[in-house]
C-alpha atoms as a PDB file:
ATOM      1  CA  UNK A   1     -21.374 -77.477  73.259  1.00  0.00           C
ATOM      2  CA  UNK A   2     -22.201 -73.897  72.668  1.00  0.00           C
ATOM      3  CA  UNK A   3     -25.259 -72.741  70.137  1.00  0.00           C
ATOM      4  CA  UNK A   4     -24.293 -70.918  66.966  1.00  0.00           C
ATOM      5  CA  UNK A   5     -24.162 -66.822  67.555  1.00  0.00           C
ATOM      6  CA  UNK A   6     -27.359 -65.116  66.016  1.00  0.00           C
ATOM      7  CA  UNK A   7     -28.269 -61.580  66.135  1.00  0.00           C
ATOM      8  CA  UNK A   8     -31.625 -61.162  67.122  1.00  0.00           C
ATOM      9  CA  UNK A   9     -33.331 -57.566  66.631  1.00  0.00           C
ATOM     10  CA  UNK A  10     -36.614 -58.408  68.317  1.00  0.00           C
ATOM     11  CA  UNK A  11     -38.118 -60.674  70.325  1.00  0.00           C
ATOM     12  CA  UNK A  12     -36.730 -63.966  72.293  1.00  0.00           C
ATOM     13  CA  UNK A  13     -35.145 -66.865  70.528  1.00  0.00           C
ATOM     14  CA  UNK A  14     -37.353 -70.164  70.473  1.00  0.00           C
ATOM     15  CA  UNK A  15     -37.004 -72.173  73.490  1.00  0.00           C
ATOM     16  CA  UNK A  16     -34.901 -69.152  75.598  1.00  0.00           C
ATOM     17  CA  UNK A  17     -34.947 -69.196  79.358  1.00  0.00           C
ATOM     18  CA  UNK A  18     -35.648 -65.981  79.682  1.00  0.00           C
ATOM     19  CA  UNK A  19     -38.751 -65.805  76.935  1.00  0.00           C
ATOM     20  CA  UNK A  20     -41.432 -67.463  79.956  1.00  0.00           C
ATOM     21  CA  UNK A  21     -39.867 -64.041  82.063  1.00  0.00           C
ATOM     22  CA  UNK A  22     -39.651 -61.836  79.573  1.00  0.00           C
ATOM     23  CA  UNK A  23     -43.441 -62.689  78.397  1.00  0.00           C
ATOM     24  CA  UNK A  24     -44.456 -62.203  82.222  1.00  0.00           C
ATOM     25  CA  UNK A  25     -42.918 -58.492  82.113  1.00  0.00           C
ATOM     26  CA  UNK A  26     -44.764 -57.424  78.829  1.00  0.00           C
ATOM     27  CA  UNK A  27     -47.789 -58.556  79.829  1.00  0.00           C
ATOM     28  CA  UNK A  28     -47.678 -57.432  83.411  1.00  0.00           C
ATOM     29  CA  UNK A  29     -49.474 -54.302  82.241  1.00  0.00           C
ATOM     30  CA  UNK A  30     -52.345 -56.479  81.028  1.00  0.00           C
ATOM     31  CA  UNK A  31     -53.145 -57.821  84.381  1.00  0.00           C
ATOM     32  CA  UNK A  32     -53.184 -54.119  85.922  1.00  0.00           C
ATOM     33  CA  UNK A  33     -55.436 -52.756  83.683  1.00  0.00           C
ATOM     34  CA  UNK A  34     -58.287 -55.771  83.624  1.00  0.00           C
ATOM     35  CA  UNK A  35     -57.816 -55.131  87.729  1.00  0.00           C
ATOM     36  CA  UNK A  36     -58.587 -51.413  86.830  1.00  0.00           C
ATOM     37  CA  UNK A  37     -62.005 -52.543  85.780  1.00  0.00           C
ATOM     38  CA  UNK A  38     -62.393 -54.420  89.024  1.00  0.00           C
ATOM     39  CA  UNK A  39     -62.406 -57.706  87.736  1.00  0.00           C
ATOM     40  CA  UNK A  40     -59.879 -60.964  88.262  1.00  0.00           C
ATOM     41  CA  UNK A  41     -57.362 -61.786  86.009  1.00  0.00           C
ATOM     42  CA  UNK A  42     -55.515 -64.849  85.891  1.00  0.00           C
ATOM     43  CA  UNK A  43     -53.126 -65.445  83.152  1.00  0.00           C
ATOM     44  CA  UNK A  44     -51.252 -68.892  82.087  1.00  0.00           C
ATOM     45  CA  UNK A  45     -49.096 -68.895  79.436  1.00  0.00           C
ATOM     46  CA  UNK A  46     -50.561 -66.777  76.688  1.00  0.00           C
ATOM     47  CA  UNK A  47     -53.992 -67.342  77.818  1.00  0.00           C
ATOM     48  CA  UNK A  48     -55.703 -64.545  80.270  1.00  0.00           C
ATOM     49  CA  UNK A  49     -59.067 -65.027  81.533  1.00  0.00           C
ATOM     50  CA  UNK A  50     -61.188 -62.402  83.147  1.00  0.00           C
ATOM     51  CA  UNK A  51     -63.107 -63.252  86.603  1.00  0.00           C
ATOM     52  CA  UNK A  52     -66.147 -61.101  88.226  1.00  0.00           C
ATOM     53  CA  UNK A  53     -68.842 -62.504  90.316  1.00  0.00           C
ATOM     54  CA  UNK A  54     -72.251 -60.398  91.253  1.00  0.00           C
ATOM     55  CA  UNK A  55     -75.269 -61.235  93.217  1.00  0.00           C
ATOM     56  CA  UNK A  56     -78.252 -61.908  90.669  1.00  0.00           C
ATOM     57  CA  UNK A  57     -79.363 -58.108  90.612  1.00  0.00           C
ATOM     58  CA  UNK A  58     -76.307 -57.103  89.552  1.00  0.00           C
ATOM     59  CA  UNK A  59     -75.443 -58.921  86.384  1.00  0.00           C
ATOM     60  CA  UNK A  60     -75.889 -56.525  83.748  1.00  0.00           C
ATOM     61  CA  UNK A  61     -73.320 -54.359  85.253  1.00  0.00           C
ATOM     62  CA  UNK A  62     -71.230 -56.662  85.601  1.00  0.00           C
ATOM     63  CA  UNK A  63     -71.651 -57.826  81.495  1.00  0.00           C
ATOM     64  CA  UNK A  64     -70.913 -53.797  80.752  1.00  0.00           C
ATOM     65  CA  UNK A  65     -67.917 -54.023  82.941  1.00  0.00           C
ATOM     66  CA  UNK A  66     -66.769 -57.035  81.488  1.00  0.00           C
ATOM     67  CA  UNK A  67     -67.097 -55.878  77.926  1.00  0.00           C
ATOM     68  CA  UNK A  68     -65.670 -52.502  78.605  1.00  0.00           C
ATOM     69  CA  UNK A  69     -62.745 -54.503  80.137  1.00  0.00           C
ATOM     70  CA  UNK A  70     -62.418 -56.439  76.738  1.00  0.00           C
ATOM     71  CA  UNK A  71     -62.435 -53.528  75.038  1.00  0.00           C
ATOM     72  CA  UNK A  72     -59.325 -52.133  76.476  1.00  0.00           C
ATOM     73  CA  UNK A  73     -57.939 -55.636  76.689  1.00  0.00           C
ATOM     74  CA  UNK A  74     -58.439 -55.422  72.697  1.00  0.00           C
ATOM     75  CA  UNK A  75     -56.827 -52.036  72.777  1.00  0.00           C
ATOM     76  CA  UNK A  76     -53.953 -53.226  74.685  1.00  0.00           C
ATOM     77  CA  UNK A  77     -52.961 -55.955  72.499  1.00  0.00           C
ATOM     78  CA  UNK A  78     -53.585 -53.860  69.258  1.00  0.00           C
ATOM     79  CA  UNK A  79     -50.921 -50.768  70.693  1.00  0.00           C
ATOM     80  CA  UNK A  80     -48.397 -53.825  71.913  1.00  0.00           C
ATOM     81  CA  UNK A  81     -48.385 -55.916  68.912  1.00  0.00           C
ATOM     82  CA  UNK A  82     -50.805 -58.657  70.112  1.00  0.00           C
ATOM     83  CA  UNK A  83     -53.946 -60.579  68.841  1.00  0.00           C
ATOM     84  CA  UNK A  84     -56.820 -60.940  70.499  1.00  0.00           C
ATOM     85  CA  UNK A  85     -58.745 -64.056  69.184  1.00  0.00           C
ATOM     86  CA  UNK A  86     -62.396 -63.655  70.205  1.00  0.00           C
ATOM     87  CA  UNK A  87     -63.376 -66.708  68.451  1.00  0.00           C
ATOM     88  CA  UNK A  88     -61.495 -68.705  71.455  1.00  0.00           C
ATOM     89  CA  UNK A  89     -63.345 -66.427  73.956  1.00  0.00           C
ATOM     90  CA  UNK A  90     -65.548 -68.127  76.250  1.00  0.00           C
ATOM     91  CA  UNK A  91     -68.330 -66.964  78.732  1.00  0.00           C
ATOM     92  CA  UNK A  92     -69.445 -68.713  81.471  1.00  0.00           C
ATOM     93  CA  UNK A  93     -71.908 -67.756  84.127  1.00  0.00           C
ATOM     94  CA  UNK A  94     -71.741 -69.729  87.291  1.00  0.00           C
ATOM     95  CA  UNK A  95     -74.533 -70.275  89.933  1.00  0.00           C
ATOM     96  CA  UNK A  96     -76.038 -73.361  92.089  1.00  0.00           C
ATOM     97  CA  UNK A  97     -78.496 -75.595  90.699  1.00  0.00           C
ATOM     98  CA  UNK A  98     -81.065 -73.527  92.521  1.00  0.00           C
ATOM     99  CA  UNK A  99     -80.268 -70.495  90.949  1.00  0.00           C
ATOM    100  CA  UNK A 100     -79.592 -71.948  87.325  1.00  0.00           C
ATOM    101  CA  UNK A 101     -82.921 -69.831  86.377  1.00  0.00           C
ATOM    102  CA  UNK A 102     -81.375 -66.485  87.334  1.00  0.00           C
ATOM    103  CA  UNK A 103     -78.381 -66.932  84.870  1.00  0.00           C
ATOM    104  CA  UNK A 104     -78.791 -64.805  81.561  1.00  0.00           C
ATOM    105  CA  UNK A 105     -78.675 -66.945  78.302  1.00  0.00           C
ATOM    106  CA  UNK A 106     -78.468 -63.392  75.961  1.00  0.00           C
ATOM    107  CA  UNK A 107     -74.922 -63.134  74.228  1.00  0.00           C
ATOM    108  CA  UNK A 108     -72.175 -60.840  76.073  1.00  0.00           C
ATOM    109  CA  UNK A 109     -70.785 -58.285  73.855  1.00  0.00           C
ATOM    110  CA  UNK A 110     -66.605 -59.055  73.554  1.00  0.00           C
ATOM    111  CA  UNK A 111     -65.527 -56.609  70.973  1.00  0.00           C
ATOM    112  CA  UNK A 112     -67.623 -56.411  67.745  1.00  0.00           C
ATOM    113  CA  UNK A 113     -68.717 -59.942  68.317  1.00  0.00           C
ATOM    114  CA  UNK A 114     -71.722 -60.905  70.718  1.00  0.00           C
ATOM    115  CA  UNK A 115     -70.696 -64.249  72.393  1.00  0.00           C
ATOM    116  CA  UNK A 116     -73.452 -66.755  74.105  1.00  0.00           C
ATOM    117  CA  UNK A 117     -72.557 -68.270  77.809  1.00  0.00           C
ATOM    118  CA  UNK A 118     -71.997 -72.157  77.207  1.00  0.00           C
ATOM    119  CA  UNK A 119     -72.880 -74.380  79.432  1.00  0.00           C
ATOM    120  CA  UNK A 120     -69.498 -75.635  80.068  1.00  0.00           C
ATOM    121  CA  UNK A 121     -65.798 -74.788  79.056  1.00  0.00           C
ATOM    122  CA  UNK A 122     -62.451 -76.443  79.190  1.00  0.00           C
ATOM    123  CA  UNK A 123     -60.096 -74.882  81.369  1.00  0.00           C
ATOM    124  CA  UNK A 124     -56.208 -76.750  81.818  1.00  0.00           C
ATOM    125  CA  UNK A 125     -57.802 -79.797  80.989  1.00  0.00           C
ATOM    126  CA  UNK A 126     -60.646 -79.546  83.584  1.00  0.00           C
ATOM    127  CA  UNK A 127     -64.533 -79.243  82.142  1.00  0.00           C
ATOM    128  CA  UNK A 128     -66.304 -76.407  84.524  1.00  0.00           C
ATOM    129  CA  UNK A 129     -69.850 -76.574  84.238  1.00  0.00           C
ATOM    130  CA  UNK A 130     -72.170 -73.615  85.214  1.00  0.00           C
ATOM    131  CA  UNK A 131     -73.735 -75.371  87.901  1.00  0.00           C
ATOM    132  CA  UNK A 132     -71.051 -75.928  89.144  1.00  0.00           C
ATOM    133  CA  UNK A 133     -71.190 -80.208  89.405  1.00  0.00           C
ATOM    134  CA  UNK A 134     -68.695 -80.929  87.644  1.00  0.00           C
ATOM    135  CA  UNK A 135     -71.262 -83.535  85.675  1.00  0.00           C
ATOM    136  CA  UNK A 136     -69.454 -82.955  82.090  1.00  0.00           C
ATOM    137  CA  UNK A 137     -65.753 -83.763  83.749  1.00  0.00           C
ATOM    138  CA  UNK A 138     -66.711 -86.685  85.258  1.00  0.00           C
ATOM    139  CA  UNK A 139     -69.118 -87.755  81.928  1.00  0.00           C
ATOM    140  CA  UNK A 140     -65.918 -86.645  79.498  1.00  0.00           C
ATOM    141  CA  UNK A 141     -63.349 -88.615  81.930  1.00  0.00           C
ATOM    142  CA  UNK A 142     -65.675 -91.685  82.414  1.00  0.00           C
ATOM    143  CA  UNK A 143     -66.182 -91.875  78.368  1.00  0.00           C
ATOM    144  CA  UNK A 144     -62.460 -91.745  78.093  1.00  0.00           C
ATOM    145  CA  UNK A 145     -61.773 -94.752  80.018  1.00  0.00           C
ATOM    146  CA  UNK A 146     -64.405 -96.753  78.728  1.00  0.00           C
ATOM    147  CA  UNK A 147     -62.521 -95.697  75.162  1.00  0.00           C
ATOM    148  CA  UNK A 148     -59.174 -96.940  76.509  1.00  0.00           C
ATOM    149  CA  UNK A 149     -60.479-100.013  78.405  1.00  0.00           C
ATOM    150  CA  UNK A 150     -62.371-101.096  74.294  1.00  0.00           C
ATOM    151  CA  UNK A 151     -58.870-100.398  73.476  1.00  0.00           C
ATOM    152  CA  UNK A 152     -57.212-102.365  75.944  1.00  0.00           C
ATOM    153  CA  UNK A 153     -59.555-105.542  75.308  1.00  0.00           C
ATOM    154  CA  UNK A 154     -58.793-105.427  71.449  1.00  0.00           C
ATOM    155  CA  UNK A 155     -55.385-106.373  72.656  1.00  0.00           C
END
């Protein structure tokens, strides 16, 4: 069985083969120019976060570097027909439980909005915490079984 001929004058049909490929290609550029700013990026799906790390001294550098990044970012996705959706953007400042005092609690500027670090964030299902313990993962997975085990003995 063959699909019904449709002309198509932009853009990938829903559910192509070649759409995950063709996305990877036109956003290729993204992921050069947030390495231009000498920062990580890793990119899943339609989703592109932005990794730095510093030592203590040198975190507000790295927040100008990060929000000049973002700024191009937003640039980028304006000139190639994209949204950027800073209300899903996230900050998150990592350290060790002994350095917890050192990490800034002052909002990062991402755009024209000024965005606070949270203490944790959701990432492919996983909750990172900034001291890195991985305490809200195992408290979110833990209250999740405990919901399906009540479940369970309802039965």
């Amino acid at each position: 069985m063959t699909s019904t001929p449709a002309l198509v004058l932009f853009g990938v049909p829903h559910g192509s083969v070649l759409g995950p490929i063709l996305f990877l290609l036109y956003i290729a550029d993204l992921l050069r120019l947030i390495e231009t700013h000498i920062l990580r990026p890793h990119g899943y799906a339609d989703d592109t976060q932005i990794y730095g790390s510093c030592p203590p001294s040198g975190i507000p550098e790295l927040q100008e570097q990060m929000s000049a990044c973002v700024d191009d970012v937003a640039l980028w996705t304006r000139s190639n027909r994209l949204q950027l959706n800073t209300g899903k953007t996230e900050v998150l400042w990592c350290a060790t439980g002994r350095r917890q005092h050192q990490i800034p609690h002052h909002p990062v500027r991402i755009g024209d909005d000024r965005i606070f670090p949270a203490y944790s964030v959701r990432n492919l299902g996983i909750y990172l915490d900034s001291d890195t313990s991985m305490r809200v993962h195992v408290s979110k997975t833990v209250s999740n079984c405990f919901a399906a085990l009540r479940q369970i003995r309802s039965i």
